[in-house]
N, C-alpha and C. Protein backbone atom coordinates (compact mmCIF):
# COMPACT_ATOMS: atom_id res chain seq x y z
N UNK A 1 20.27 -7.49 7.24
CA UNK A 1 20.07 -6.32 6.39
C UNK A 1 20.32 -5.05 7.18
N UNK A 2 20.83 -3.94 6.69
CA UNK A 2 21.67 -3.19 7.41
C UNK A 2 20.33 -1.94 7.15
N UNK A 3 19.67 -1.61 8.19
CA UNK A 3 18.16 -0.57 7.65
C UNK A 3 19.47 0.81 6.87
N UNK A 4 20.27 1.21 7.27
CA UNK A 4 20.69 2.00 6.42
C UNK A 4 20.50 2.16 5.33
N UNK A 5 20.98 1.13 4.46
CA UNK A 5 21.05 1.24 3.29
C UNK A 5 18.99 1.00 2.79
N UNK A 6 18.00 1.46 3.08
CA UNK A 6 16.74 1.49 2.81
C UNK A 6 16.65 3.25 2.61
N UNK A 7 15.91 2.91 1.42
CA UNK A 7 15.69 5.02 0.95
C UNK A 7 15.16 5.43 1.68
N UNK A 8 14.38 5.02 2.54
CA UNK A 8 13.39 5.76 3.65
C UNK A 8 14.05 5.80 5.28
N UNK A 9 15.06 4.58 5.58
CA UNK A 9 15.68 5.04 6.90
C UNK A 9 15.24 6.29 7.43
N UNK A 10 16.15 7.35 6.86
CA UNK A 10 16.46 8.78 7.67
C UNK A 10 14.94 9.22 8.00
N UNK A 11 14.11 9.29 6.93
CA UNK A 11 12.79 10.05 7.66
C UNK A 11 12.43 8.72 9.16
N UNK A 12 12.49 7.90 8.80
CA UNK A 12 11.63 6.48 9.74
C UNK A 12 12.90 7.06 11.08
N UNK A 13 13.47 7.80 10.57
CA UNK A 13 14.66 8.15 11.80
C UNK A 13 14.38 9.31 12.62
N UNK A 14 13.34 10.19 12.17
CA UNK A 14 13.16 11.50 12.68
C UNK A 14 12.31 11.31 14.07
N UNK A 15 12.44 12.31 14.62
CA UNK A 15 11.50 12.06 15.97
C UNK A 15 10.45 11.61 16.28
N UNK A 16 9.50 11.23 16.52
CA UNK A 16 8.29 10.39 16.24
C UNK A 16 7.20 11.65 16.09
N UNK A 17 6.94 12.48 16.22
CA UNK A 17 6.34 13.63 16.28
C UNK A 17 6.21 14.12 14.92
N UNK A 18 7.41 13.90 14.10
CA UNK A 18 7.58 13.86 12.96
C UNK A 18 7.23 13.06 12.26
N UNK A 19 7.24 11.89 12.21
CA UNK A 19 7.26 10.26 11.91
C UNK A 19 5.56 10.79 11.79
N UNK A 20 5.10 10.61 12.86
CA UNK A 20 3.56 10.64 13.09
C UNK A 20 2.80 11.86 11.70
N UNK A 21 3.62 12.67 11.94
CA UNK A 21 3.22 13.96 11.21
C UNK A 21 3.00 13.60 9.59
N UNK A 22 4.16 12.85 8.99
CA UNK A 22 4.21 12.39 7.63
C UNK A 22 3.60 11.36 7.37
N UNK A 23 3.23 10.69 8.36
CA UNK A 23 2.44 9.36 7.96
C UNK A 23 1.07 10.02 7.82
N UNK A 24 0.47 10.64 8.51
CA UNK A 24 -0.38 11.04 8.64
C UNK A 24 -0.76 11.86 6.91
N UNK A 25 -0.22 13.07 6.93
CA UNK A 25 -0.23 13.41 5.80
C UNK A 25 -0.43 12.47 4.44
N UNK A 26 0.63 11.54 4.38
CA UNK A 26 0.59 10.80 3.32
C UNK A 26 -0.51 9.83 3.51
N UNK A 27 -1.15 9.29 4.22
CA UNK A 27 -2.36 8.78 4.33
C UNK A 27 -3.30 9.69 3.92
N UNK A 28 -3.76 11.10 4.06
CA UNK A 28 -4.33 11.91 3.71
C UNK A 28 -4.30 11.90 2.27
N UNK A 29 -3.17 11.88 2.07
CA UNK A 29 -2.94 11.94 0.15
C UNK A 29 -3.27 10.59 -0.02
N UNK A 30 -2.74 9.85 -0.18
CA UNK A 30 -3.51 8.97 -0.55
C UNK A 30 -4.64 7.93 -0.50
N UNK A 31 -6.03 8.37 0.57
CA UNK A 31 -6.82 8.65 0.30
C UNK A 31 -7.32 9.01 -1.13
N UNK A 32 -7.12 10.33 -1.67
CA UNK A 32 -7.71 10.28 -2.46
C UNK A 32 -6.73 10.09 -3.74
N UNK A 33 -5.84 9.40 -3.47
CA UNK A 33 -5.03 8.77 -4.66
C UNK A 33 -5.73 7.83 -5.05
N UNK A 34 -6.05 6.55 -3.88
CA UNK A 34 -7.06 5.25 -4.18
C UNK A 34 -8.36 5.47 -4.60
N UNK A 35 -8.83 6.53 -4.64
CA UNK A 35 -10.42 7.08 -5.08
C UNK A 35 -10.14 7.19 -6.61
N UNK A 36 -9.22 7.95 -6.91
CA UNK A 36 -8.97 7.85 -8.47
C UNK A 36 -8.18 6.88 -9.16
N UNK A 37 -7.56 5.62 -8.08
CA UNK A 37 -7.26 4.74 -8.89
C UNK A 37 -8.31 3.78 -9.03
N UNK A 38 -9.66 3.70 -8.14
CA UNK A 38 -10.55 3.06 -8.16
C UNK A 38 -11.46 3.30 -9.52
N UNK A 39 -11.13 4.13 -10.50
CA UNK A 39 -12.01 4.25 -11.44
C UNK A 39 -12.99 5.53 -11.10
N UNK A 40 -13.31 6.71 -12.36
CA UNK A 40 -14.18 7.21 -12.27
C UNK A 40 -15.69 6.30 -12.19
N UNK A 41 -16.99 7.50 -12.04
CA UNK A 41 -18.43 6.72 -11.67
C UNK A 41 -18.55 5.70 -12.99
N UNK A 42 -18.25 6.22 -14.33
CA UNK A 42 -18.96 5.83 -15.56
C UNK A 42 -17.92 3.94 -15.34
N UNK A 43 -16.86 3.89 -15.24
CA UNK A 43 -16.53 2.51 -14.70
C UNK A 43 -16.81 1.85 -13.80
N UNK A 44 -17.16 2.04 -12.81
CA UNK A 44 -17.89 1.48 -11.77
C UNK A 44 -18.96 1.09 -12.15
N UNK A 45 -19.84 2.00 -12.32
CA UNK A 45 -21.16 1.70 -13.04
C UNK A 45 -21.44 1.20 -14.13
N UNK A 46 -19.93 0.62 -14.48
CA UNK A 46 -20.07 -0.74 -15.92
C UNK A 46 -20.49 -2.14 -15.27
N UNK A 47 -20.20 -1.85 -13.88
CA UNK A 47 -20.39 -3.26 -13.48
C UNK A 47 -19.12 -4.05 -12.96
N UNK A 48 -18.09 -3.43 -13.92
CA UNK A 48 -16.74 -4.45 -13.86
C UNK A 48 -15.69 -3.55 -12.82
N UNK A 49 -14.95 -4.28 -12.36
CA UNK A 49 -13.80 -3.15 -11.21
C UNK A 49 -12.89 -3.75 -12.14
N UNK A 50 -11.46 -2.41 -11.91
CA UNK A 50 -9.94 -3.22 -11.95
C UNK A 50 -9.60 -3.88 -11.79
N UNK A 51 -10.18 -3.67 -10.40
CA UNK A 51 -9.31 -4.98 -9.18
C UNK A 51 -9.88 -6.98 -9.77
N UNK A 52 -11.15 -6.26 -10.23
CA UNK A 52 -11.21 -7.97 -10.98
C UNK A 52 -10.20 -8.47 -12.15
N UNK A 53 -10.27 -7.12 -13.03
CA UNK A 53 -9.24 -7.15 -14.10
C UNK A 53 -7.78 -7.68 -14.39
N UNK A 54 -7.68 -7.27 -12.84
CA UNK A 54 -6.21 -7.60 -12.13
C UNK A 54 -6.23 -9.61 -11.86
N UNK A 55 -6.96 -9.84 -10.94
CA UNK A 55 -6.67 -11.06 -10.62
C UNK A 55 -7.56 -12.21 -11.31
N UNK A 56 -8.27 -12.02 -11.94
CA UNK A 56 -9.28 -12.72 -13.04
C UNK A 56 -8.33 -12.90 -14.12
N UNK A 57 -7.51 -13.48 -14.77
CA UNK A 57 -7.20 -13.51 -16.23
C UNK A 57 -8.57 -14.18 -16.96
N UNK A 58 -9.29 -15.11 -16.54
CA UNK A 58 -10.40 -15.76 -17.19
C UNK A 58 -11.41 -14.66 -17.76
N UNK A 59 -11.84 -13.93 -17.06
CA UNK A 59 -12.84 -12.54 -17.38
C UNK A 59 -11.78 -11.55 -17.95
N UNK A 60 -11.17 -11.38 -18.14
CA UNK A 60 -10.36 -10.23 -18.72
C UNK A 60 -10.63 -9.85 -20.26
N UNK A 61 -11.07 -10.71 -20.62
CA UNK A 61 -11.64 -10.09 -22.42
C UNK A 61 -12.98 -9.78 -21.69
N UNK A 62 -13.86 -10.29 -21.82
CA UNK A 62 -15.19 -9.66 -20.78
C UNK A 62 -15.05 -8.64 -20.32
N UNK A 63 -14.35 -8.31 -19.37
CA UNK A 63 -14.61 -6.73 -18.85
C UNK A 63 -13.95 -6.11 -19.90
N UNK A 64 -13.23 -5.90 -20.52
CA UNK A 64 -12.51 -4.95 -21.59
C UNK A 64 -13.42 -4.95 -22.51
N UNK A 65 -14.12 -6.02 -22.99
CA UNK A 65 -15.42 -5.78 -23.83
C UNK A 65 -16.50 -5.18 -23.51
N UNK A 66 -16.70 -5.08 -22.43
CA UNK A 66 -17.61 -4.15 -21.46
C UNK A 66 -17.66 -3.07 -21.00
N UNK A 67 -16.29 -2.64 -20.99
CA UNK A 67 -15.84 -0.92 -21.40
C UNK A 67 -15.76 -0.83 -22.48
N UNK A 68 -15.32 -1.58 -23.66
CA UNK A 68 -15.21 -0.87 -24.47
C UNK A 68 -16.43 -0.50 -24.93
N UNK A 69 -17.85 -1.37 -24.72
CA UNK A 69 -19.24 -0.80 -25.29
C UNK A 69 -20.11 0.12 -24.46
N UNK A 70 -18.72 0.77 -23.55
CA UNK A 70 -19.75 1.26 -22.12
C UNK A 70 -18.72 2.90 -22.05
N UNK A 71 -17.92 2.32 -23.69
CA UNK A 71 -17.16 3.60 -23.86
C UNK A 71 -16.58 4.60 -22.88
N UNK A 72 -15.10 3.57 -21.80
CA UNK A 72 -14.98 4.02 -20.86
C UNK A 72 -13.25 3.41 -20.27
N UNK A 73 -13.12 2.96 -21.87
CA UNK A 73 -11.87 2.56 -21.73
C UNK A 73 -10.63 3.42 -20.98
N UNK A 74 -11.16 5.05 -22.03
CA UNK A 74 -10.27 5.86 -21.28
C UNK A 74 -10.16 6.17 -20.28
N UNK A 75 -11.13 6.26 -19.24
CA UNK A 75 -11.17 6.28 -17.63
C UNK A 75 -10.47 5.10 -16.92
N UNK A 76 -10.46 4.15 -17.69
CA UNK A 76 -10.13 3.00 -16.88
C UNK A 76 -8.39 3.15 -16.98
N UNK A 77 -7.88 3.58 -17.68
CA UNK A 77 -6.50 4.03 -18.14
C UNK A 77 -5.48 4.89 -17.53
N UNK A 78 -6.57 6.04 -17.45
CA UNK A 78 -6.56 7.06 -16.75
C UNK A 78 -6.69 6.84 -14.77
N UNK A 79 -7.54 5.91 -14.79
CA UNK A 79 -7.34 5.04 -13.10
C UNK A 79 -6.09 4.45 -12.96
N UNK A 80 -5.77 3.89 -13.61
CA UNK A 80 -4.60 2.74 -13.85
C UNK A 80 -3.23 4.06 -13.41
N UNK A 81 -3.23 5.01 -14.33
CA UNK A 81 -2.23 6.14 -14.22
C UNK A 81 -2.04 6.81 -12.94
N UNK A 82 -3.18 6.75 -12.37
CA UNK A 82 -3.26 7.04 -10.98
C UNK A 82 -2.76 6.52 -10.05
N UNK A 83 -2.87 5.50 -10.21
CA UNK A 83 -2.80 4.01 -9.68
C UNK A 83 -0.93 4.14 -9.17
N UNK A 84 -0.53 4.62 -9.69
CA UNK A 84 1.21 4.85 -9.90
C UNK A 84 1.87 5.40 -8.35
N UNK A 85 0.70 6.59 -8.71
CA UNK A 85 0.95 7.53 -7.62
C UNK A 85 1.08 6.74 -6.53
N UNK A 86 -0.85 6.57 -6.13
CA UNK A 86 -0.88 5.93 -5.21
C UNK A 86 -0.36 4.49 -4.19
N UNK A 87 0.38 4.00 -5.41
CA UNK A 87 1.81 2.92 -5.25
C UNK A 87 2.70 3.84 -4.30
N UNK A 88 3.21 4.60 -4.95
CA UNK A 88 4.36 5.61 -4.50
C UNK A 88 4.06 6.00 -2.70
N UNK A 89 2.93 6.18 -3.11
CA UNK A 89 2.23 6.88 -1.42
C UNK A 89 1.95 5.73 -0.21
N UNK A 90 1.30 4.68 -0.87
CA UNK A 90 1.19 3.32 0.23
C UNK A 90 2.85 2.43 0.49
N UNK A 91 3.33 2.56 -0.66
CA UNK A 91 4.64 1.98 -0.17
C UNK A 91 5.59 2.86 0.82
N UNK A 92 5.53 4.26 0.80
CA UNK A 92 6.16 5.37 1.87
C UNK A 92 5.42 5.22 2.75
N UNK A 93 4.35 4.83 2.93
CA UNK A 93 3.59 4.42 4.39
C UNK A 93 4.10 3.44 5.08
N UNK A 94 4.07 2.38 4.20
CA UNK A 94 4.20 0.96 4.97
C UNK A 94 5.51 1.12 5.29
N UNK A 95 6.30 1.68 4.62
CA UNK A 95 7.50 1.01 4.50
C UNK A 95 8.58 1.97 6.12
N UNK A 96 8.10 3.39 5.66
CA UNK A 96 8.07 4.45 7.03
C UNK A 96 7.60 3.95 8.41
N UNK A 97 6.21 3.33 8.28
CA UNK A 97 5.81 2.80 9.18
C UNK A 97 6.84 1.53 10.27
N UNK A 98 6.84 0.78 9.26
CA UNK A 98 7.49 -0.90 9.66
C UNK A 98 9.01 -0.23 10.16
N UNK A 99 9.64 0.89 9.81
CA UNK A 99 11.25 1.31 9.91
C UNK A 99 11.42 2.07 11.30
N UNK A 100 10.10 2.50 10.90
CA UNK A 100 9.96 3.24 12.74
C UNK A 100 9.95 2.98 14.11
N UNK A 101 9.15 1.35 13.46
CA UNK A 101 9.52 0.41 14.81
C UNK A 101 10.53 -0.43 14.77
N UNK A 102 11.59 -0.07 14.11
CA UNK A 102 12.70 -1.12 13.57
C UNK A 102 13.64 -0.41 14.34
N UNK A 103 13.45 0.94 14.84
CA UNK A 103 14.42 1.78 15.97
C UNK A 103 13.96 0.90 17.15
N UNK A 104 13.35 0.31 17.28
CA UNK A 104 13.57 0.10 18.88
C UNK A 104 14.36 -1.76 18.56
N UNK A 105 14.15 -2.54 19.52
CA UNK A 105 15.04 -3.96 19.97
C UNK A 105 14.17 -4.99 20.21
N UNK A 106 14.42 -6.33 19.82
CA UNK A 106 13.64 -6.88 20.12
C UNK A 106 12.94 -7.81 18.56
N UNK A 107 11.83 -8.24 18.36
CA UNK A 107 10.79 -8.46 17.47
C UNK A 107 10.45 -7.37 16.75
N UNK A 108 10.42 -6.10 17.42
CA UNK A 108 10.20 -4.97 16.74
C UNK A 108 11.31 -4.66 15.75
N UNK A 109 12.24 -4.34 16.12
CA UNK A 109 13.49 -4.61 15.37
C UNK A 109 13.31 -5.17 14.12
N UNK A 110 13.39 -6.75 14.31
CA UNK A 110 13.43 -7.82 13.33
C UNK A 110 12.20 -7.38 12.65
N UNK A 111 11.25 -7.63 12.86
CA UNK A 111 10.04 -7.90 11.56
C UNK A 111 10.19 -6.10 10.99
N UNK A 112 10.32 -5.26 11.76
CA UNK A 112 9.83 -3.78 11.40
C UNK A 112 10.97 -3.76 10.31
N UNK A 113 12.35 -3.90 10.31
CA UNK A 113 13.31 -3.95 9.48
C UNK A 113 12.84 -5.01 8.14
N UNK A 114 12.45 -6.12 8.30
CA UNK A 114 12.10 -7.35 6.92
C UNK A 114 10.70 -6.62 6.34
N UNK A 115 9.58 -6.03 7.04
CA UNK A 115 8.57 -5.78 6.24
C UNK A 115 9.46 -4.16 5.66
N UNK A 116 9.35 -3.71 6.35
CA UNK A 116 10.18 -2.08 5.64
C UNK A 116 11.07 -2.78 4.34
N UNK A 117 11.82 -3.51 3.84
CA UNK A 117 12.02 -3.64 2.46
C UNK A 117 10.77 -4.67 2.09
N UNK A 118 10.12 -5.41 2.47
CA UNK A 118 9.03 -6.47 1.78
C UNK A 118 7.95 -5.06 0.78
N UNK A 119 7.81 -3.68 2.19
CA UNK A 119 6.78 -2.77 1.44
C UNK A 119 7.74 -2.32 -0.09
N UNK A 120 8.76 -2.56 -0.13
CA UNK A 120 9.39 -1.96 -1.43
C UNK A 120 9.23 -3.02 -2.55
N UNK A 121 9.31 -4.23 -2.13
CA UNK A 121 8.94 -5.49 -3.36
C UNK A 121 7.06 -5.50 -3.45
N UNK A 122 6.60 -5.07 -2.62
CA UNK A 122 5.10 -5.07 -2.68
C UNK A 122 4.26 -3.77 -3.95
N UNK A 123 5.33 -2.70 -3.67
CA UNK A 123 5.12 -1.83 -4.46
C UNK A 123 5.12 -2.15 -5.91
N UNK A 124 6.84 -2.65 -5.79
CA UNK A 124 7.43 -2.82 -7.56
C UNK A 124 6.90 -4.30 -8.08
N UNK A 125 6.05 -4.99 -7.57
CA UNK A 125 4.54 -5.82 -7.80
C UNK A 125 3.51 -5.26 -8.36
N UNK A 126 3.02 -4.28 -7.70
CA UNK A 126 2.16 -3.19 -8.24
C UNK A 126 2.36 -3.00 -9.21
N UNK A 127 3.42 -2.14 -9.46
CA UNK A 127 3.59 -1.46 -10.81
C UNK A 127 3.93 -2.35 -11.84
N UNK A 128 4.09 -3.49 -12.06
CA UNK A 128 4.39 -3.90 -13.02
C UNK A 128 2.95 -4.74 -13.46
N UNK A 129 2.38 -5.28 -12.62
CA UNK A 129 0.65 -5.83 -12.75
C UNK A 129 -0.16 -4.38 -13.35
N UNK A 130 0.29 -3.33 -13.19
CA UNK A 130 0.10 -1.33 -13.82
C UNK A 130 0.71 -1.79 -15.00
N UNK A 131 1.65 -2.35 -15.17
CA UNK A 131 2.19 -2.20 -16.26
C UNK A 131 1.11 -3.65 -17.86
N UNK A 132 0.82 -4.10 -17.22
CA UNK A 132 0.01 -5.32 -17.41
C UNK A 132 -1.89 -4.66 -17.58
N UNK A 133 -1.65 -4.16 -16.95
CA UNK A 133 -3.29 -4.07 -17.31
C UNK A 133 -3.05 -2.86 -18.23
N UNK A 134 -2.03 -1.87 -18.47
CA UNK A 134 -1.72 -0.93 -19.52
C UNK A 134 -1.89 -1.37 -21.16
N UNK A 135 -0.93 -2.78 -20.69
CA UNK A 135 -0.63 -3.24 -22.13
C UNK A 135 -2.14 -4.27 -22.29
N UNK A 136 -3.27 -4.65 -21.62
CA UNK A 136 -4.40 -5.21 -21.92
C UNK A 136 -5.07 -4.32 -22.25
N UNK A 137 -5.44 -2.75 -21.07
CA UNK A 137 -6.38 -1.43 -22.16
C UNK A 137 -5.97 -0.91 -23.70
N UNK A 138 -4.76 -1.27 -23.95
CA UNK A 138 -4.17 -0.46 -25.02
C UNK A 138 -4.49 -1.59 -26.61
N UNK A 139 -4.40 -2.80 -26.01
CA UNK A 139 -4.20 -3.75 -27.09
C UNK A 139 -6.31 -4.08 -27.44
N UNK A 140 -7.35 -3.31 -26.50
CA UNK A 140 -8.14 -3.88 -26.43
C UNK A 140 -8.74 -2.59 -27.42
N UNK A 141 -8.42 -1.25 -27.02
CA UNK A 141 -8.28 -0.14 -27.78
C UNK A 141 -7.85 -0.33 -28.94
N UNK A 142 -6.64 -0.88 -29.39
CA UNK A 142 -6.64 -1.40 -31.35
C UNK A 142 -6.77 -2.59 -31.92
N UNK A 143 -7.33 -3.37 -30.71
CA UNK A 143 -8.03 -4.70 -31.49
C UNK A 143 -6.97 -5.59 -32.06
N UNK A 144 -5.84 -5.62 -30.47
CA UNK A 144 -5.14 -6.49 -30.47
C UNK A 144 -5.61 -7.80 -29.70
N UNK A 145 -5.30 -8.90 -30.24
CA UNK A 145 -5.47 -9.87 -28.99
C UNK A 145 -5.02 -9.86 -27.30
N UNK A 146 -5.77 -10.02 -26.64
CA UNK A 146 -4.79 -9.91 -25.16
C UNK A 146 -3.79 -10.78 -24.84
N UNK A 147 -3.36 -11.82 -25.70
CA UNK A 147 -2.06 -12.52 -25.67
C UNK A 147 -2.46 -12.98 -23.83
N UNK A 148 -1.03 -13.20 -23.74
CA UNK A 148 -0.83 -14.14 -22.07
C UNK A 148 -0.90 -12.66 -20.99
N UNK A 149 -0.80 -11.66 -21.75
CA UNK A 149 -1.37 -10.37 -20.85
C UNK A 149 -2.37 -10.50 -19.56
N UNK A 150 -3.13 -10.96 -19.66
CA UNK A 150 -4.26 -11.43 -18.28
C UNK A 150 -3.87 -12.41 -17.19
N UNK A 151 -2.68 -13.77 -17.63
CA UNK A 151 -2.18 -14.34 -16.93
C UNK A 151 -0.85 -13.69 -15.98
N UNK A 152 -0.34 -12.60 -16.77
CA UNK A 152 1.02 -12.22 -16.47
C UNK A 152 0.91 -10.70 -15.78
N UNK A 153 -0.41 -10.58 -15.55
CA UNK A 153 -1.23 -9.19 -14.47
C UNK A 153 -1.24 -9.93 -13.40
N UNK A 154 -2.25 -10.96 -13.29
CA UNK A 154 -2.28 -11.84 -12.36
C UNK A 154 -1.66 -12.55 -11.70
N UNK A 155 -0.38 -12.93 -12.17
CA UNK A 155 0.54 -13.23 -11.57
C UNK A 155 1.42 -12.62 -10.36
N UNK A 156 1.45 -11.06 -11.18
CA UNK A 156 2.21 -10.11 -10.34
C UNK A 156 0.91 -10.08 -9.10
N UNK A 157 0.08 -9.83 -9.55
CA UNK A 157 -1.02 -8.71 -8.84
C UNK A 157 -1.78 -10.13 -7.52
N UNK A 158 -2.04 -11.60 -7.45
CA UNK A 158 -1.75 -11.96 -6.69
C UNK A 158 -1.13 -11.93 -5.31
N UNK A 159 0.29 -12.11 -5.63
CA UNK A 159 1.08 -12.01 -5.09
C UNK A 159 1.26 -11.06 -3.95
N UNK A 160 0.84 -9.98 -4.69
CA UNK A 160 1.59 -8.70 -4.44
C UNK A 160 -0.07 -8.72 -2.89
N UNK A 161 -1.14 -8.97 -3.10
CA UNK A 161 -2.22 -8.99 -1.97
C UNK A 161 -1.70 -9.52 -1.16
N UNK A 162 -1.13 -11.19 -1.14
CA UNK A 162 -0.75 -11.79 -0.30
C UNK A 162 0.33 -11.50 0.57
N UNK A 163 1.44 -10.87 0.08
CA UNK A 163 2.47 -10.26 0.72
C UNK A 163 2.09 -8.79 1.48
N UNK A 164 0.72 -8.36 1.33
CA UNK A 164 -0.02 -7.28 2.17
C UNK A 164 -0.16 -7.58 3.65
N UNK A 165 -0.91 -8.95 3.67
CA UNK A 165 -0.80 -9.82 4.87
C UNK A 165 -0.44 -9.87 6.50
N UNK A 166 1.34 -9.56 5.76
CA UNK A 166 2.14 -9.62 6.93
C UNK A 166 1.87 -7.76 7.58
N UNK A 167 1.84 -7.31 7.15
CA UNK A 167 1.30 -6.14 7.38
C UNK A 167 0.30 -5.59 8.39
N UNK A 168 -0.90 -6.41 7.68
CA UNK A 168 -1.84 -6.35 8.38
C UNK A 168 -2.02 -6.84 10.00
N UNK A 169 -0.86 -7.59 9.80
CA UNK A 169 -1.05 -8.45 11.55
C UNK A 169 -0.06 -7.49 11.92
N UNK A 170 1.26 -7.34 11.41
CA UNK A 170 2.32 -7.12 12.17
C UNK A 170 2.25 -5.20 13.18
N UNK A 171 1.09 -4.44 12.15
CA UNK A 171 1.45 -3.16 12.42
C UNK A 171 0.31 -2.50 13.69
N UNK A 172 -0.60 -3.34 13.98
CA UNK A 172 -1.36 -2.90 14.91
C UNK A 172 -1.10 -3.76 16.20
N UNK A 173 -0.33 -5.34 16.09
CA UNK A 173 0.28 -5.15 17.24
C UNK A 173 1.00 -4.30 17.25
N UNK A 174 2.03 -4.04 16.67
CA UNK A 174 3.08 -3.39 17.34
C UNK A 174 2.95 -2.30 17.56
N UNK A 175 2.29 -1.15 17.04
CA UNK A 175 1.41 0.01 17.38
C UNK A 175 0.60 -0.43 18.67
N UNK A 176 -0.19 -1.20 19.44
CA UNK A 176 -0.36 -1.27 20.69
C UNK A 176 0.59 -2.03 21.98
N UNK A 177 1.55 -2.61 21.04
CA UNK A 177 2.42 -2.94 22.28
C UNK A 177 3.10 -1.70 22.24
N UNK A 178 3.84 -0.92 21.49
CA UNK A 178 4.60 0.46 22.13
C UNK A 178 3.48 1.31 22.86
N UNK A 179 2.60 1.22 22.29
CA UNK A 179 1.96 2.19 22.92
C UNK A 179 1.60 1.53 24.61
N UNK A 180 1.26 0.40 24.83
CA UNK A 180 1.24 0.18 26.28
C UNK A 180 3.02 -0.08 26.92
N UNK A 181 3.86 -0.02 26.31
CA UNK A 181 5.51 0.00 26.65
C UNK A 181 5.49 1.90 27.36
N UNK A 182 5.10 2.30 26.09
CA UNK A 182 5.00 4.12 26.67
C UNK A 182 4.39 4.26 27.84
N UNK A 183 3.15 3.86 27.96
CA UNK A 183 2.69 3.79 29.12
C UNK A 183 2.86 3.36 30.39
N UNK A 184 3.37 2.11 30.15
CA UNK A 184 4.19 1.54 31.70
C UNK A 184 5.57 1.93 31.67
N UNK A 185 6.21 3.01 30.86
CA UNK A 185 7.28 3.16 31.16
C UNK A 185 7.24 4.74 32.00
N UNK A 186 5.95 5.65 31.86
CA UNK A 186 5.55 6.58 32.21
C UNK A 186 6.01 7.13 33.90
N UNK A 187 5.74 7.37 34.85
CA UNK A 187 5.52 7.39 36.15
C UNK A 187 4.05 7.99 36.39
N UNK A 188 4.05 7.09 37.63
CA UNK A 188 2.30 6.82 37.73
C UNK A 188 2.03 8.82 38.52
N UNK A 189 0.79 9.23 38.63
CA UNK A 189 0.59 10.51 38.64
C UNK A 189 0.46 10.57 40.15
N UNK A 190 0.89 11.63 40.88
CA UNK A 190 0.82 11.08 42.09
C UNK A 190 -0.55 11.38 42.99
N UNK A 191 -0.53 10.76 43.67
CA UNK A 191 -2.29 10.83 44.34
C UNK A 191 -2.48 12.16 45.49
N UNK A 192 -3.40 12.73 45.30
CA UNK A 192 -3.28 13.74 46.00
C UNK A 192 -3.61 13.63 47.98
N UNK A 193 -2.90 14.15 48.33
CA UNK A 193 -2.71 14.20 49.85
C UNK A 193 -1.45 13.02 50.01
N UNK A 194 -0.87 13.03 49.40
CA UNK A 194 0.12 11.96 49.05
C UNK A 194 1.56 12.18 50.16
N UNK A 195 2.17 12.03 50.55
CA UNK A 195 3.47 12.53 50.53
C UNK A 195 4.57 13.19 49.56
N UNK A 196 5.21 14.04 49.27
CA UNK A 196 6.12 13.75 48.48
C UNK A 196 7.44 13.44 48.56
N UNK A 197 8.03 13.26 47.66
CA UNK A 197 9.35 12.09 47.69
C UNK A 197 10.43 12.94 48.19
N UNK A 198 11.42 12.25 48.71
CA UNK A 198 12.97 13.23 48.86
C UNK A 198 12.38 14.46 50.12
């Protein structure tokens, strides 16, 4: 796979100073992207989360029956909408992230290049399990049946955790092996009363 052709290359290309600068930021944002896709208080305090909504098809009339008598459907909707964003913002993380170490050779290279597009199929997972729990708030709102809707959230939305995974292992090694590479590539400080060189 040629990292060129990935929408995010050129920034994952900028100086690391930079690199550092936007990751940073966008972690900042989304922060509180995931706070409002987590549901306002009055959903929480139904008892039921999304995130069950998501990978439960079995409970999925249950909790929708449980907002709906806890009159809180619309928040939960309104999370979900959020929810978009904050797709948008974790996939420019991961995906920035994994591309950044895909400049250097090696393992770094290889995996930083395969997860940098995996964060783009992880995303468009997301959104379509978004798109799934849309069409379960909406149909529960006019007293439609939820049809195979709960199986076909879950399906995506599965998945889409498990393919988080590689992530999780791959980015804090490699964030401490460059960072001890920087370091032994450094020159050591010189000791005082030392000689100096030349």
């Amino acid at each position: 796979m040629n990292p060129r052709w990935h929408p995010l290359w050129r920034i994952a290309r900028l100086p690391a100073p930079a690199v550092l600068s936007i990751l940073l930021v966008l972690t900042s944002v989304n922060a509180g992207l995931g706070l409002s896709a987590a549901g306002r208080a009055p959903v929480r305090r139904s008892g039921e989360s999304i995130w069950a909504l998501e990978v439960q098809p079995g409970r999925a009339q249950r909790i929708l029956d449980t907002w709906k008598e806890a009159k809180v459907l619309h928040l939960a909707r309104e999370a979900v909408a959020w929810d978009f964003a904050f797709i948008a913002g974790y996939t420019a993380v991961l995906s920035i992230a994994c591309l950044a170490f895909a400049r250097r050779w090696g393992w770094f290279r290889r995996w930083g290049l395969r997860l940098g597009w995996l964060a783009l199929l992880v995303g468009a997972l997301d959104v379509l399990e978004n798109i799934g729990l849309l069409q379960m708030l909406l149909r529960e709102e006019t007293g439609q049946p939820l049809g195979d809707w709960p199986v076909i959230t879950a399906a995506f939305s599965w998945p889409k955790w498990l393919l988080l995974i590689p992530f999780v292992a791959f980015l804090p090694v490699a964030a401490g092996r460059a960072y001890r590479r920087e370091l032994g590539g450094r020159p050591a400080p010189a000791r005082a009363g030392a000689p100096a060189s030349g």
